[in-house]
PDB file of N, CA and C in Angstrom:
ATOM      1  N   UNK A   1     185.800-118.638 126.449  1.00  0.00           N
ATOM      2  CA  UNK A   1     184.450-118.892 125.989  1.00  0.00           C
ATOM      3  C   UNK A   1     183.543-119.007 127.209  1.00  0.00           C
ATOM      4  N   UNK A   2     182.294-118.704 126.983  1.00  0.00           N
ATOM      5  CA  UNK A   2     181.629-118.914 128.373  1.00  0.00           C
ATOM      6  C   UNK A   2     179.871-119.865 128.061  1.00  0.00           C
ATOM      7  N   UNK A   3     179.836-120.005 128.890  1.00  0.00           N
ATOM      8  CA  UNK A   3     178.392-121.188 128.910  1.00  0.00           C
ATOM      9  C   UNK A   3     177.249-120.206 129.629  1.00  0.00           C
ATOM     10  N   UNK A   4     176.345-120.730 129.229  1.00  0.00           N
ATOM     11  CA  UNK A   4     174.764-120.540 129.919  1.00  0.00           C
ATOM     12  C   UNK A   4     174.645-121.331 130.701  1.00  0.00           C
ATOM     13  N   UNK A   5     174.114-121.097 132.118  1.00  0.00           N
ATOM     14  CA  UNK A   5     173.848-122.478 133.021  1.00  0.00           C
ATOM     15  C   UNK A   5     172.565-122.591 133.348  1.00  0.00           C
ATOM     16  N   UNK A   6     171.932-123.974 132.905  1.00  0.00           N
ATOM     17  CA  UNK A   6     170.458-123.453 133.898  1.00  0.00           C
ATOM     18  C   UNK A   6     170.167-123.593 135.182  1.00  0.00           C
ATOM     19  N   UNK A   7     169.937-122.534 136.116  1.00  0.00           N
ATOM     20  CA  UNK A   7     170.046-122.445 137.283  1.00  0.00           C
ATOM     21  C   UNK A   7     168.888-122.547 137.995  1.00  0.00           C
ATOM     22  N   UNK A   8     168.402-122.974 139.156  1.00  0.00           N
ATOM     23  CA  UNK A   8     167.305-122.547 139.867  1.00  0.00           C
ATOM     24  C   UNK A   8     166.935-120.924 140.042  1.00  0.00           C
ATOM     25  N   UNK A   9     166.035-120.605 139.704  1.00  0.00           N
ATOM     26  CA  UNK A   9     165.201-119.058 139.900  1.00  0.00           C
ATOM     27  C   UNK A   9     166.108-118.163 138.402  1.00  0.00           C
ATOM     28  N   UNK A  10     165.910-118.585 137.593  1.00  0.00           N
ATOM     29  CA  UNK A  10     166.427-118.114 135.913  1.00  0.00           C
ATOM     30  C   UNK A  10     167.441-117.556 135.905  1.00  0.00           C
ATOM     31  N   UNK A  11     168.772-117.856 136.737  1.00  0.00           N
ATOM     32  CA  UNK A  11     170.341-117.671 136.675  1.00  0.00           C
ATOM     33  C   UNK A  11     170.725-117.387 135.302  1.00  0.00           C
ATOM     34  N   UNK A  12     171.489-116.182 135.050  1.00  0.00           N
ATOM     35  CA  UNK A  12     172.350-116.437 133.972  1.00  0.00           C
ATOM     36  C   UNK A  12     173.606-116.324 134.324  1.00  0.00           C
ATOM     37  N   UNK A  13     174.262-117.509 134.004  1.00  0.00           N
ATOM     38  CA  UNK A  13     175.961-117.245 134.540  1.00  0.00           C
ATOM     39  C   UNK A  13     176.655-117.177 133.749  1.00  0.00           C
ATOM     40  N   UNK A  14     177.503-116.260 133.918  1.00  0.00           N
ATOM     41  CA  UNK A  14     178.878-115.494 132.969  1.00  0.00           C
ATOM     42  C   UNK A  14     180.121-115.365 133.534  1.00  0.00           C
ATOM     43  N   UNK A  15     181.227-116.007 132.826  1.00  0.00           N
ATOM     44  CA  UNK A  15     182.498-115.578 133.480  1.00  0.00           C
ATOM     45  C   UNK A  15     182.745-114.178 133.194  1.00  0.00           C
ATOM     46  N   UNK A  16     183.377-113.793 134.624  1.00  0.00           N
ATOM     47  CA  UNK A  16     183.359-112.039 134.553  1.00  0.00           C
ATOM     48  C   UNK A  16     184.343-111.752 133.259  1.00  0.00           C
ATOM     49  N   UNK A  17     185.175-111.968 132.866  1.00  0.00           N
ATOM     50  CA  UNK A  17     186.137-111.683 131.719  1.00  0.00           C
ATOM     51  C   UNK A  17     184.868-111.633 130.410  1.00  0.00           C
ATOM     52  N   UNK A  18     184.134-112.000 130.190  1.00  0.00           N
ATOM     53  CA  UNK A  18     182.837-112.472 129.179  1.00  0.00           C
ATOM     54  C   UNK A  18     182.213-111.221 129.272  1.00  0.00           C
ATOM     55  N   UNK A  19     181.268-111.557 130.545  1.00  0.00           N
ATOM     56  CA  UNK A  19     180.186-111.046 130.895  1.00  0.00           C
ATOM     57  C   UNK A  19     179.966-109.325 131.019  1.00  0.00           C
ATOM     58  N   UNK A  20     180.814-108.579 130.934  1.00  0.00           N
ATOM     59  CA  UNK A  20     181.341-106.742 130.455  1.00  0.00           C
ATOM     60  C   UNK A  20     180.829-107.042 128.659  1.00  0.00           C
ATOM     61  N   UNK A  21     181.795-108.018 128.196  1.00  0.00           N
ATOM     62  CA  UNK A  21     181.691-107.682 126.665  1.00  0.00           C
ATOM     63  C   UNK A  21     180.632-108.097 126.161  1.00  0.00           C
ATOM     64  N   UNK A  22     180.265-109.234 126.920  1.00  0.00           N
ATOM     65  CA  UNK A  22     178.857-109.676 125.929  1.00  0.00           C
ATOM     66  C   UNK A  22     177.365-108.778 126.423  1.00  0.00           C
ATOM     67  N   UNK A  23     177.575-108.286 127.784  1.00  0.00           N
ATOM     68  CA  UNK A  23     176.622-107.344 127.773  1.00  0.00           C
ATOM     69  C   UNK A  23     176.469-105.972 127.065  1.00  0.00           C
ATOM     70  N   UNK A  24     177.856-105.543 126.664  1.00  0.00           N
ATOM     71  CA  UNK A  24     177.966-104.442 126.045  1.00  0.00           C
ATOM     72  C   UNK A  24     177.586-104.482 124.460  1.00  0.00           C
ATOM     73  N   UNK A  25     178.073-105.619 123.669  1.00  0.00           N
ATOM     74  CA  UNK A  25     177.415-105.948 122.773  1.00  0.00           C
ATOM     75  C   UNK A  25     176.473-106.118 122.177  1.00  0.00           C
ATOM     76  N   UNK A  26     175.280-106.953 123.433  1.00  0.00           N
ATOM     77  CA  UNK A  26     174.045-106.888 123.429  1.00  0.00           C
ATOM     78  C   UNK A  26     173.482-105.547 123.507  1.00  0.00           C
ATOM     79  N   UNK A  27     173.715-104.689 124.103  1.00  0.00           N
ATOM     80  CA  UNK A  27     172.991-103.510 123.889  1.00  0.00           C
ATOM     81  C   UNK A  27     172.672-102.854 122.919  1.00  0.00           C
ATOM     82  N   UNK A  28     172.697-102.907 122.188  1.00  0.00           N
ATOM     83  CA  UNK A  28     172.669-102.602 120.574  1.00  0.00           C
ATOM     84  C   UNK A  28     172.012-104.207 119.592  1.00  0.00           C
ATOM     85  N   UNK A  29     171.904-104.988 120.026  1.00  0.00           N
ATOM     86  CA  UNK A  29     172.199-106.319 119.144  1.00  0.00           C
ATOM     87  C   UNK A  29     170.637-106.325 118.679  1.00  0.00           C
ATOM     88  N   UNK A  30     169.523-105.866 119.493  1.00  0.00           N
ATOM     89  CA  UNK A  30     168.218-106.057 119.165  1.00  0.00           C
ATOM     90  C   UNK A  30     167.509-105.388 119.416  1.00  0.00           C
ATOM     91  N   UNK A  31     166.626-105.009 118.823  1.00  0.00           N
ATOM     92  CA  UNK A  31     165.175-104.016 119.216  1.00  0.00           C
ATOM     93  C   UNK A  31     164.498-104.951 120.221  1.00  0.00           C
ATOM     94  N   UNK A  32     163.666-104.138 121.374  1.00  0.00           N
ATOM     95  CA  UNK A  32     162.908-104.500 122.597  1.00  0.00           C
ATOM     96  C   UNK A  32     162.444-105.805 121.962  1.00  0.00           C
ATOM     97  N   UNK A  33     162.248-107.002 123.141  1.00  0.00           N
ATOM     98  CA  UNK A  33     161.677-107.726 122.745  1.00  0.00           C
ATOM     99  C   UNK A  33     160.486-107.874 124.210  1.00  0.00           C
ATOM    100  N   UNK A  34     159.559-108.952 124.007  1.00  0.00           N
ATOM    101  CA  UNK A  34     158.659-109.426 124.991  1.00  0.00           C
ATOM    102  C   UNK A  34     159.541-110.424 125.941  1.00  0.00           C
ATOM    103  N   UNK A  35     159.757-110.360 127.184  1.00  0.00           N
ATOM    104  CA  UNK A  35     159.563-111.341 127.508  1.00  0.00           C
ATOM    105  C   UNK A  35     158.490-112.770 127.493  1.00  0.00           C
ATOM    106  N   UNK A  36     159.210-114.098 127.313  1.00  0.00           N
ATOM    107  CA  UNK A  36     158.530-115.276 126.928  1.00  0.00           C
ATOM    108  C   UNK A  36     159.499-116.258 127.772  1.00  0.00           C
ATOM    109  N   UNK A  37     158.526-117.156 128.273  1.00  0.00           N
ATOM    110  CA  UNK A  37     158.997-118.441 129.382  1.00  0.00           C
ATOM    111  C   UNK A  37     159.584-119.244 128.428  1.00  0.00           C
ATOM    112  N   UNK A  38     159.712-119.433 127.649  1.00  0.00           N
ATOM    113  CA  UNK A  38     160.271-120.762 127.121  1.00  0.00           C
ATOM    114  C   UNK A  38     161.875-120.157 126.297  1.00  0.00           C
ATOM    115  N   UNK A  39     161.871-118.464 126.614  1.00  0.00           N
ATOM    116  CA  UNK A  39     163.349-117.743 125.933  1.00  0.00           C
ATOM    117  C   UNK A  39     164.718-118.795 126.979  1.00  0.00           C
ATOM    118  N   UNK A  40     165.384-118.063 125.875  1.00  0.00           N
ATOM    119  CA  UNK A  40     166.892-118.901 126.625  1.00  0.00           C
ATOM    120  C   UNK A  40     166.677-117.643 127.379  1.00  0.00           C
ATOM    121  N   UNK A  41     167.936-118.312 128.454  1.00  0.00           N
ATOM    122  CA  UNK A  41     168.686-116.843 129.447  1.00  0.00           C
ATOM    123  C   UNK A  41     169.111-115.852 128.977  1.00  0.00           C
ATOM    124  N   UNK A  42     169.935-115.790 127.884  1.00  0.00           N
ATOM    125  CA  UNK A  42     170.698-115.115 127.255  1.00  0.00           C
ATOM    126  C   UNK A  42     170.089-113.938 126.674  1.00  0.00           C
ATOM    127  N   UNK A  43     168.690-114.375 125.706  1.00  0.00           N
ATOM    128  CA  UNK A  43     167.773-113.662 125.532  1.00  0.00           C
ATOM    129  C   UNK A  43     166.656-112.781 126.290  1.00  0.00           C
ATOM    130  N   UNK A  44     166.786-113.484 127.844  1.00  0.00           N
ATOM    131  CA  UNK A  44     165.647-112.527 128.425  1.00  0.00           C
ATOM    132  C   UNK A  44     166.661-111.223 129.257  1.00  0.00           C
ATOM    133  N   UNK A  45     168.312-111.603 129.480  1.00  0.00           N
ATOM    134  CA  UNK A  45     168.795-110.757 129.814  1.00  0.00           C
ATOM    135  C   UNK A  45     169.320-109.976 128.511  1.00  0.00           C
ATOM    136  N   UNK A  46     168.945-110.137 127.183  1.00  0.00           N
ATOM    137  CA  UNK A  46     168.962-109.034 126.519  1.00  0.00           C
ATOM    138  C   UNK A  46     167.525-108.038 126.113  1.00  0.00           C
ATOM    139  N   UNK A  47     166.913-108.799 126.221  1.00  0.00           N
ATOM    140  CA  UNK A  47     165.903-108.354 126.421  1.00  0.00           C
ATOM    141  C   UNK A  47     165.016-107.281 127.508  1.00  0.00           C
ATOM    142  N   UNK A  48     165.915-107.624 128.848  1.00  0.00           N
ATOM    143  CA  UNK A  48     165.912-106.673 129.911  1.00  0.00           C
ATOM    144  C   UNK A  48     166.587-105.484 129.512  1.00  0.00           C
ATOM    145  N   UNK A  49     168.037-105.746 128.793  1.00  0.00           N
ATOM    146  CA  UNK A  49     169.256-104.552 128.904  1.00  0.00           C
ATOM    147  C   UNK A  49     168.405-103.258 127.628  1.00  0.00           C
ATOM    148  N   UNK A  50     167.887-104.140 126.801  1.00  0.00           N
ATOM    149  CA  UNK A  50     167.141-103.175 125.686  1.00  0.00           C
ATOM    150  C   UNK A  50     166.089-102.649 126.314  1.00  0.00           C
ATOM    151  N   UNK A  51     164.879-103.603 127.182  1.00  0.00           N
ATOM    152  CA  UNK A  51     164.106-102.328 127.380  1.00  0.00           C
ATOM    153  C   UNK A  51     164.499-101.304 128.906  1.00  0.00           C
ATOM    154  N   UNK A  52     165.549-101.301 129.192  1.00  0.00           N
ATOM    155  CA  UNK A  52     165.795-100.476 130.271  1.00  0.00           C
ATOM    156  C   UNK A  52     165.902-101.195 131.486  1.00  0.00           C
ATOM    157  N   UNK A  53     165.600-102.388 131.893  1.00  0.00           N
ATOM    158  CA  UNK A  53     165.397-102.815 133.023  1.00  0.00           C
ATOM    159  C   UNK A  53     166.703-102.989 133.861  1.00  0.00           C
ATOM    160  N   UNK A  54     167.745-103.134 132.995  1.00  0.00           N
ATOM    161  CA  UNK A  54     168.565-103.645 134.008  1.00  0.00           C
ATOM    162  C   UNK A  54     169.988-102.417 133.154  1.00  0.00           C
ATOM    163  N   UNK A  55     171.356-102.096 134.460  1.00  0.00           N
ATOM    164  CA  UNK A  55     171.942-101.097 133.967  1.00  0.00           C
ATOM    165  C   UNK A  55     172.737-102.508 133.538  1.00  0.00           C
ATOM    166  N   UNK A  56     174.012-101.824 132.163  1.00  0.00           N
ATOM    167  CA  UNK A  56     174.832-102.724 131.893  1.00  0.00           C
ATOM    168  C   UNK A  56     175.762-102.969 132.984  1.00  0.00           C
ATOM    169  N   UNK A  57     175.934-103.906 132.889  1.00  0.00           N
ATOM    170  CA  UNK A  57     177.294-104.689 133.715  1.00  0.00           C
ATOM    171  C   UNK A  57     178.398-103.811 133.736  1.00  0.00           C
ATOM    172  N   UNK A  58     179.513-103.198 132.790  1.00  0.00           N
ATOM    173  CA  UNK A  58     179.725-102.708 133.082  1.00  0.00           C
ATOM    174  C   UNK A  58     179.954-101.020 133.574  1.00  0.00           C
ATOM    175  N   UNK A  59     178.906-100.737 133.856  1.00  0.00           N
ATOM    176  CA  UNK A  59     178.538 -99.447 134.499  1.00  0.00           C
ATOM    177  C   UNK A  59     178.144 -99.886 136.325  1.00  0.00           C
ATOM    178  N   UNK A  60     177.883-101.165 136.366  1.00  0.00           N
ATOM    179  CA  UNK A  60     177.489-101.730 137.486  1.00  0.00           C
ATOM    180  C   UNK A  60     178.657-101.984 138.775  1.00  0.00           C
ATOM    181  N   UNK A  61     179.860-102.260 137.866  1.00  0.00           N
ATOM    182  CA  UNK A  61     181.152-103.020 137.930  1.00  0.00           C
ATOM    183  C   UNK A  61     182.009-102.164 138.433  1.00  0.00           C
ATOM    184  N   UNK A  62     181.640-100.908 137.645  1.00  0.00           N
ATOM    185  CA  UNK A  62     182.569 -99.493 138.085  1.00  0.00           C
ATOM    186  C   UNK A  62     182.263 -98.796 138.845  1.00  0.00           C
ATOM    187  N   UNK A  63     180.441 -98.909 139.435  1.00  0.00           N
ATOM    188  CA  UNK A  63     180.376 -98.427 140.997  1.00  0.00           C
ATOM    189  C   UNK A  63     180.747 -98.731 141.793  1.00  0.00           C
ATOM    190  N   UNK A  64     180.789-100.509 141.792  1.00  0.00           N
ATOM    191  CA  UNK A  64     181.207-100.914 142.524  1.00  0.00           C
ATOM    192  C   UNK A  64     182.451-100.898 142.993  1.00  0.00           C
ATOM    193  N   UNK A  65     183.594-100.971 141.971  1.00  0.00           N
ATOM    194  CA  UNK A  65     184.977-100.918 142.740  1.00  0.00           C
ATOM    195  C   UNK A  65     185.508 -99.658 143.688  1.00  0.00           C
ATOM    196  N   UNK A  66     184.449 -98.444 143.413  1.00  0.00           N
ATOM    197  CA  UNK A  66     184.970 -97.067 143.712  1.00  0.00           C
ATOM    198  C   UNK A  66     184.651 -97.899 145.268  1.00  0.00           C
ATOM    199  N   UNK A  67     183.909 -98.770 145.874  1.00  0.00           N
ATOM    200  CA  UNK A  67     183.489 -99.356 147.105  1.00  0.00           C
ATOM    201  C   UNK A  67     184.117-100.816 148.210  1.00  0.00           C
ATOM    202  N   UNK A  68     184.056-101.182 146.657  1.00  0.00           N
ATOM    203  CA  UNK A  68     184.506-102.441 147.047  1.00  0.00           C
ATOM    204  C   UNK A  68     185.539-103.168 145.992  1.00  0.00           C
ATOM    205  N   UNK A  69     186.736-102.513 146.059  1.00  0.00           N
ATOM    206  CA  UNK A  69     187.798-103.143 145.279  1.00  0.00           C
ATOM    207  C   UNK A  69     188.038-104.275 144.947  1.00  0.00           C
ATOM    208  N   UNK A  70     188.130-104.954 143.765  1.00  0.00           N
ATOM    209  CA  UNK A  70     188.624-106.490 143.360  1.00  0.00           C
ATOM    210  C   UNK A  70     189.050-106.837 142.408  1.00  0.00           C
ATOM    211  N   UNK A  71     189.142-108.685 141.945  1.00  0.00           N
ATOM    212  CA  UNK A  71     188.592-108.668 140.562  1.00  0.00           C
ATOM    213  C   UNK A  71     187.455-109.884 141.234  1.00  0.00           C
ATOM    214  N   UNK A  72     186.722-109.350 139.749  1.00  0.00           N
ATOM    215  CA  UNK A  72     185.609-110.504 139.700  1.00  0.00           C
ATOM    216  C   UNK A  72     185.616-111.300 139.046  1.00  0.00           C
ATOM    217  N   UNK A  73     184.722-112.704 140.199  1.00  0.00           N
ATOM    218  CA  UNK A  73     185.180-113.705 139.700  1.00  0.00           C
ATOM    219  C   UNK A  73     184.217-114.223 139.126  1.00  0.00           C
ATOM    220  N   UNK A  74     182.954-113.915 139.285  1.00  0.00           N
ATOM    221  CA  UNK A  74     181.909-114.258 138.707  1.00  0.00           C
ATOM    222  C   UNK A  74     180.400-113.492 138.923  1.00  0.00           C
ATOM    223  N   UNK A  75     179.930-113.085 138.177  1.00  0.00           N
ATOM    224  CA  UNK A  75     178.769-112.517 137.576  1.00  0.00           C
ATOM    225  C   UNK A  75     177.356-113.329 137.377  1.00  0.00           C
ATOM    226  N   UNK A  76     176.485-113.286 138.368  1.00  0.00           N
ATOM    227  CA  UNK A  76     174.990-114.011 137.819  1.00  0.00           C
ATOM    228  C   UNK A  76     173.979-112.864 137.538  1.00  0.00           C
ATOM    229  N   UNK A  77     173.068-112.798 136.369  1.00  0.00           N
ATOM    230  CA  UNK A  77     171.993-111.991 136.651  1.00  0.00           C
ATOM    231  C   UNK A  77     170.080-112.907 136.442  1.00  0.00           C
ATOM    232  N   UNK A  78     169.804-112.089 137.546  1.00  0.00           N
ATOM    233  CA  UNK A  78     168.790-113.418 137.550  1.00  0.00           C
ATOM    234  C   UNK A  78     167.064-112.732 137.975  1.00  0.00           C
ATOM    235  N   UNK A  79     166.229-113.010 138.106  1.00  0.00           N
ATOM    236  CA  UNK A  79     164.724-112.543 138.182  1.00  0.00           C
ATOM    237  C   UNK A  79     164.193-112.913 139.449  1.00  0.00           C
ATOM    238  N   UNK A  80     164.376-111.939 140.216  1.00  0.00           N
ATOM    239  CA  UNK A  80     164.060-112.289 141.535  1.00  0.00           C
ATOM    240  C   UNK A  80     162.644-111.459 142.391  1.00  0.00           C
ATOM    241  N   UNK A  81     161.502-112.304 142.359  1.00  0.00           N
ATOM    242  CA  UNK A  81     160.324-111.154 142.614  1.00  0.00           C
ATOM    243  C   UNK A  81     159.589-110.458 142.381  1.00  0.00           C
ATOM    244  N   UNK A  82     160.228-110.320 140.718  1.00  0.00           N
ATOM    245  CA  UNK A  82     159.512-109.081 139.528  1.00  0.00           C
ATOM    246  C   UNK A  82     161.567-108.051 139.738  1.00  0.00           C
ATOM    247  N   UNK A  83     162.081-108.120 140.074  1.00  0.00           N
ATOM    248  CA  UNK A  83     163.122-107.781 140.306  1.00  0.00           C
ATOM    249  C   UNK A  83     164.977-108.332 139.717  1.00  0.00           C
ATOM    250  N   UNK A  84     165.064-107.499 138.626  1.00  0.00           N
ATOM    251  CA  UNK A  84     166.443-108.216 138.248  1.00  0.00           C
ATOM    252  C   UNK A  84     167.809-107.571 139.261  1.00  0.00           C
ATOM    253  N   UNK A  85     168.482-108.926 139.386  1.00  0.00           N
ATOM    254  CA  UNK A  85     169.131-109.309 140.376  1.00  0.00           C
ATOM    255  C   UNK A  85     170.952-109.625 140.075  1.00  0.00           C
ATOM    256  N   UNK A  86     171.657-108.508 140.310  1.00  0.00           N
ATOM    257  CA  UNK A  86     173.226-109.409 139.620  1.00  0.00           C
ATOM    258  C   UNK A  86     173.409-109.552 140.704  1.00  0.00           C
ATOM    259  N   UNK A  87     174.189-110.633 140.781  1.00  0.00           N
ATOM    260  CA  UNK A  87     175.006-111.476 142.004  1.00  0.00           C
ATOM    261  C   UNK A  87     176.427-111.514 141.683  1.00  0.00           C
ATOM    262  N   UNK A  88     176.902-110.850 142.276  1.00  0.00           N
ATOM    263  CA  UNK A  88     178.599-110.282 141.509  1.00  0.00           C
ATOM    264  C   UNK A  88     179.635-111.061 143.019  1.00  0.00           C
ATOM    265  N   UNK A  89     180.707-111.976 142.610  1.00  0.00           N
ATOM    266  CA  UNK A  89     181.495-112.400 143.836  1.00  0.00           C
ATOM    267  C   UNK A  89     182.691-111.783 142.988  1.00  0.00           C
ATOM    268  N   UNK A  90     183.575-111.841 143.913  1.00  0.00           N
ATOM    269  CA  UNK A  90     184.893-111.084 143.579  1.00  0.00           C
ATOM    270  C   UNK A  90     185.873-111.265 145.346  1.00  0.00           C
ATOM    271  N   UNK A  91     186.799-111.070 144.558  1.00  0.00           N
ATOM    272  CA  UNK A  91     187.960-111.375 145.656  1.00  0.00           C
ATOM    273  C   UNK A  91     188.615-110.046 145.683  1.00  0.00           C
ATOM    274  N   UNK A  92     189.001-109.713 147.349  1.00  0.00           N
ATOM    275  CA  UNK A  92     190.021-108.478 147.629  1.00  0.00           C
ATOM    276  C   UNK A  92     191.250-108.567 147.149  1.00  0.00           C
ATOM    277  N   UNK A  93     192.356-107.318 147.255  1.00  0.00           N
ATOM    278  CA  UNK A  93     193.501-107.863 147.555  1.00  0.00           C
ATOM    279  C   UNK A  93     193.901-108.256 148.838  1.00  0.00           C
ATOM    280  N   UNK A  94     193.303-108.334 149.749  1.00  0.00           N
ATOM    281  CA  UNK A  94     193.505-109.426 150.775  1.00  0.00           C
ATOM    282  C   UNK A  94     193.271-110.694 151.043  1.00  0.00           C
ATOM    283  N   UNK A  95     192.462-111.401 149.882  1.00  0.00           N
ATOM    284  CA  UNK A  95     192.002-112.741 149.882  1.00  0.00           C
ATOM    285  C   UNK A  95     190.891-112.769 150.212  1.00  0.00           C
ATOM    286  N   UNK A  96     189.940-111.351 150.770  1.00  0.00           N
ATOM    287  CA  UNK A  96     188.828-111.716 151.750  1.00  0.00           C
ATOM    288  C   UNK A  96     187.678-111.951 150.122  1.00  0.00           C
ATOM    289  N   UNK A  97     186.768-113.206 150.124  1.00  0.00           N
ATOM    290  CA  UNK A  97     185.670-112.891 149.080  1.00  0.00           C
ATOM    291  C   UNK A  97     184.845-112.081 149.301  1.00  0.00           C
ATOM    292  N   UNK A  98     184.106-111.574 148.756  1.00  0.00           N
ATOM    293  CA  UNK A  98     182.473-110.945 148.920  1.00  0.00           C
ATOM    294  C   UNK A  98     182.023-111.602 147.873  1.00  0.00           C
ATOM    295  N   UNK A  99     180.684-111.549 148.393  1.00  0.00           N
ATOM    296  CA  UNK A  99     179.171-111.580 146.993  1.00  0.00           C
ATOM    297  C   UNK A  99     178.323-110.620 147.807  1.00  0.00           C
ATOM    298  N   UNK A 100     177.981-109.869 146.395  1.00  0.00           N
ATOM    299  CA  UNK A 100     177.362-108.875 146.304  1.00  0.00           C
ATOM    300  C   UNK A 100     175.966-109.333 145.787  1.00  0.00           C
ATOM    301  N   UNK A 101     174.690-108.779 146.128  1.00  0.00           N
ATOM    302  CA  UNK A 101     173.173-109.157 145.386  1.00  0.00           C
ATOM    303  C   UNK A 101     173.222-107.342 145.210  1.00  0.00           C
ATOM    304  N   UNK A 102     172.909-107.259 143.928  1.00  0.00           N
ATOM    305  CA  UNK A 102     172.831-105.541 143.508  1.00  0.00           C
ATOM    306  C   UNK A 102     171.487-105.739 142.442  1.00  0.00           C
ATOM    307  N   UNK A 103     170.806-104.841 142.864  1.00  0.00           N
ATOM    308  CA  UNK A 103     169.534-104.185 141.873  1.00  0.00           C
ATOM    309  C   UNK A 103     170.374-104.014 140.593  1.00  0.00           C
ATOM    310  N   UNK A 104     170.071-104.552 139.569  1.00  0.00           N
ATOM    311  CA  UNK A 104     170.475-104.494 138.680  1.00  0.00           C
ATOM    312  C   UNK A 104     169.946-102.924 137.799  1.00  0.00           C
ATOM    313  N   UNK A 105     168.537-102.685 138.391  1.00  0.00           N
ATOM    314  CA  UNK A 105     168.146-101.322 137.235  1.00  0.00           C
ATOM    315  C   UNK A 105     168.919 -99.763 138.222  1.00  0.00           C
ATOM    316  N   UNK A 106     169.299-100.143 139.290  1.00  0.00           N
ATOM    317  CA  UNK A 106     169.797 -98.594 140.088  1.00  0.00           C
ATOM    318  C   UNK A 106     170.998 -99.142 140.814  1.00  0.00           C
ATOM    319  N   UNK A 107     171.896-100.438 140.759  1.00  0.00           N
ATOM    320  CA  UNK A 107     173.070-100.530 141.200  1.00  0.00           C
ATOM    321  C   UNK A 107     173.129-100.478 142.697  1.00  0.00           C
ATOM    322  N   UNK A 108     171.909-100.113 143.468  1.00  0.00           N
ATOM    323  CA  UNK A 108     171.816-100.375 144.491  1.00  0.00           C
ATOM    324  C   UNK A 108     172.534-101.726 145.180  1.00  0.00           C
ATOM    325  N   UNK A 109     173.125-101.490 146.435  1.00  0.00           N
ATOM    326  CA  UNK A 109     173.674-103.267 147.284  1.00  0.00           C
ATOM    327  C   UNK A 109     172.439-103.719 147.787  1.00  0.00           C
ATOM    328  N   UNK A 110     171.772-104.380 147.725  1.00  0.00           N
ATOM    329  CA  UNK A 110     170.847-105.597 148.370  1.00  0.00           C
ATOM    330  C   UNK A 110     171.144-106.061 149.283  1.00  0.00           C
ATOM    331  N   UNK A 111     172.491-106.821 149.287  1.00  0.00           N
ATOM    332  CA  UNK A 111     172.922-107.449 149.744  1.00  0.00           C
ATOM    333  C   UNK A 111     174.726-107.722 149.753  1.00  0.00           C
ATOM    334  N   UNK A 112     175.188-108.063 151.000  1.00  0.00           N
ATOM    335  CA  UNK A 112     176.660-108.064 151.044  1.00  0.00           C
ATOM    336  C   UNK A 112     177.098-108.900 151.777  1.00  0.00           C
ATOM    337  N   UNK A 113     177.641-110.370 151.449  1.00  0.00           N
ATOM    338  CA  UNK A 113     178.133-111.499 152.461  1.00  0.00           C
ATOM    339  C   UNK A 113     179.719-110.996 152.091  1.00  0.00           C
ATOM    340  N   UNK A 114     180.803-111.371 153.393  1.00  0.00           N
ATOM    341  CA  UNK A 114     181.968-111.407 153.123  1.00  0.00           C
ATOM    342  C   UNK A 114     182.427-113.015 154.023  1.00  0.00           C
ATOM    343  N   UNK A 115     183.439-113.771 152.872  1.00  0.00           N
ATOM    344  CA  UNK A 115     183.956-114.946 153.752  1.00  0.00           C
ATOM    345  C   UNK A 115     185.391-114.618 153.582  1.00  0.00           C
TER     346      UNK A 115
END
């Protein structure tokens, strides 16, 4: 089962095992809506996936491994700038972590820490 967290700068957090199916689901679940400040998380990232803004998770997931092999361990997508934002961490098979910051509408890397 997975939770909504409220995060600083409109986090939505998903355990990665979740976060493939419930985005895939959502894609279909509703006609465009408006974004509105007072929506849950849940709703403004379906609300993104319907009107185009952001690619699904997993189409995001599968560029990525052709790059950066793992599993993931956790999935944020979040509003950064006028800009939606997944924050994808995942572990090698070497133990090494990464987090990834990826443009969510072109899968682009943003960003790449490794510890």
């Amino acid at each position: 089962m997975f939770r909504f967290h409220r995060l600083p700068r409109r986090c939505v957090r998903l355990p990665a095992r979740a976060a493939g199916a419930v985005l895939l689901a959502l894609a279909g679940a509703l006609a465009p809506t408006a974004h509105a400040g007072g929506k849950d998380d849940h709703e403004r990232a379906r609300a993104a996936l319907q009107a185009g803004e952001v690619l699904p998770l997993p189409v995001v997931l599968e560029r990525l491994q052709r790059d950066y092999p793992g599993r993931v361990l956790e999935v944020d997508l979040e509003r950064e700038d006028g800009r939606w934002i997944y924050e994808i961490r995942l572990v090698q098979a070497d133990g090494r972590l990464l987090k990834l910051e990826v443009d969510a509408a072109t899968a682009r890397i943003l960003e790449l820490r490794r510890r």
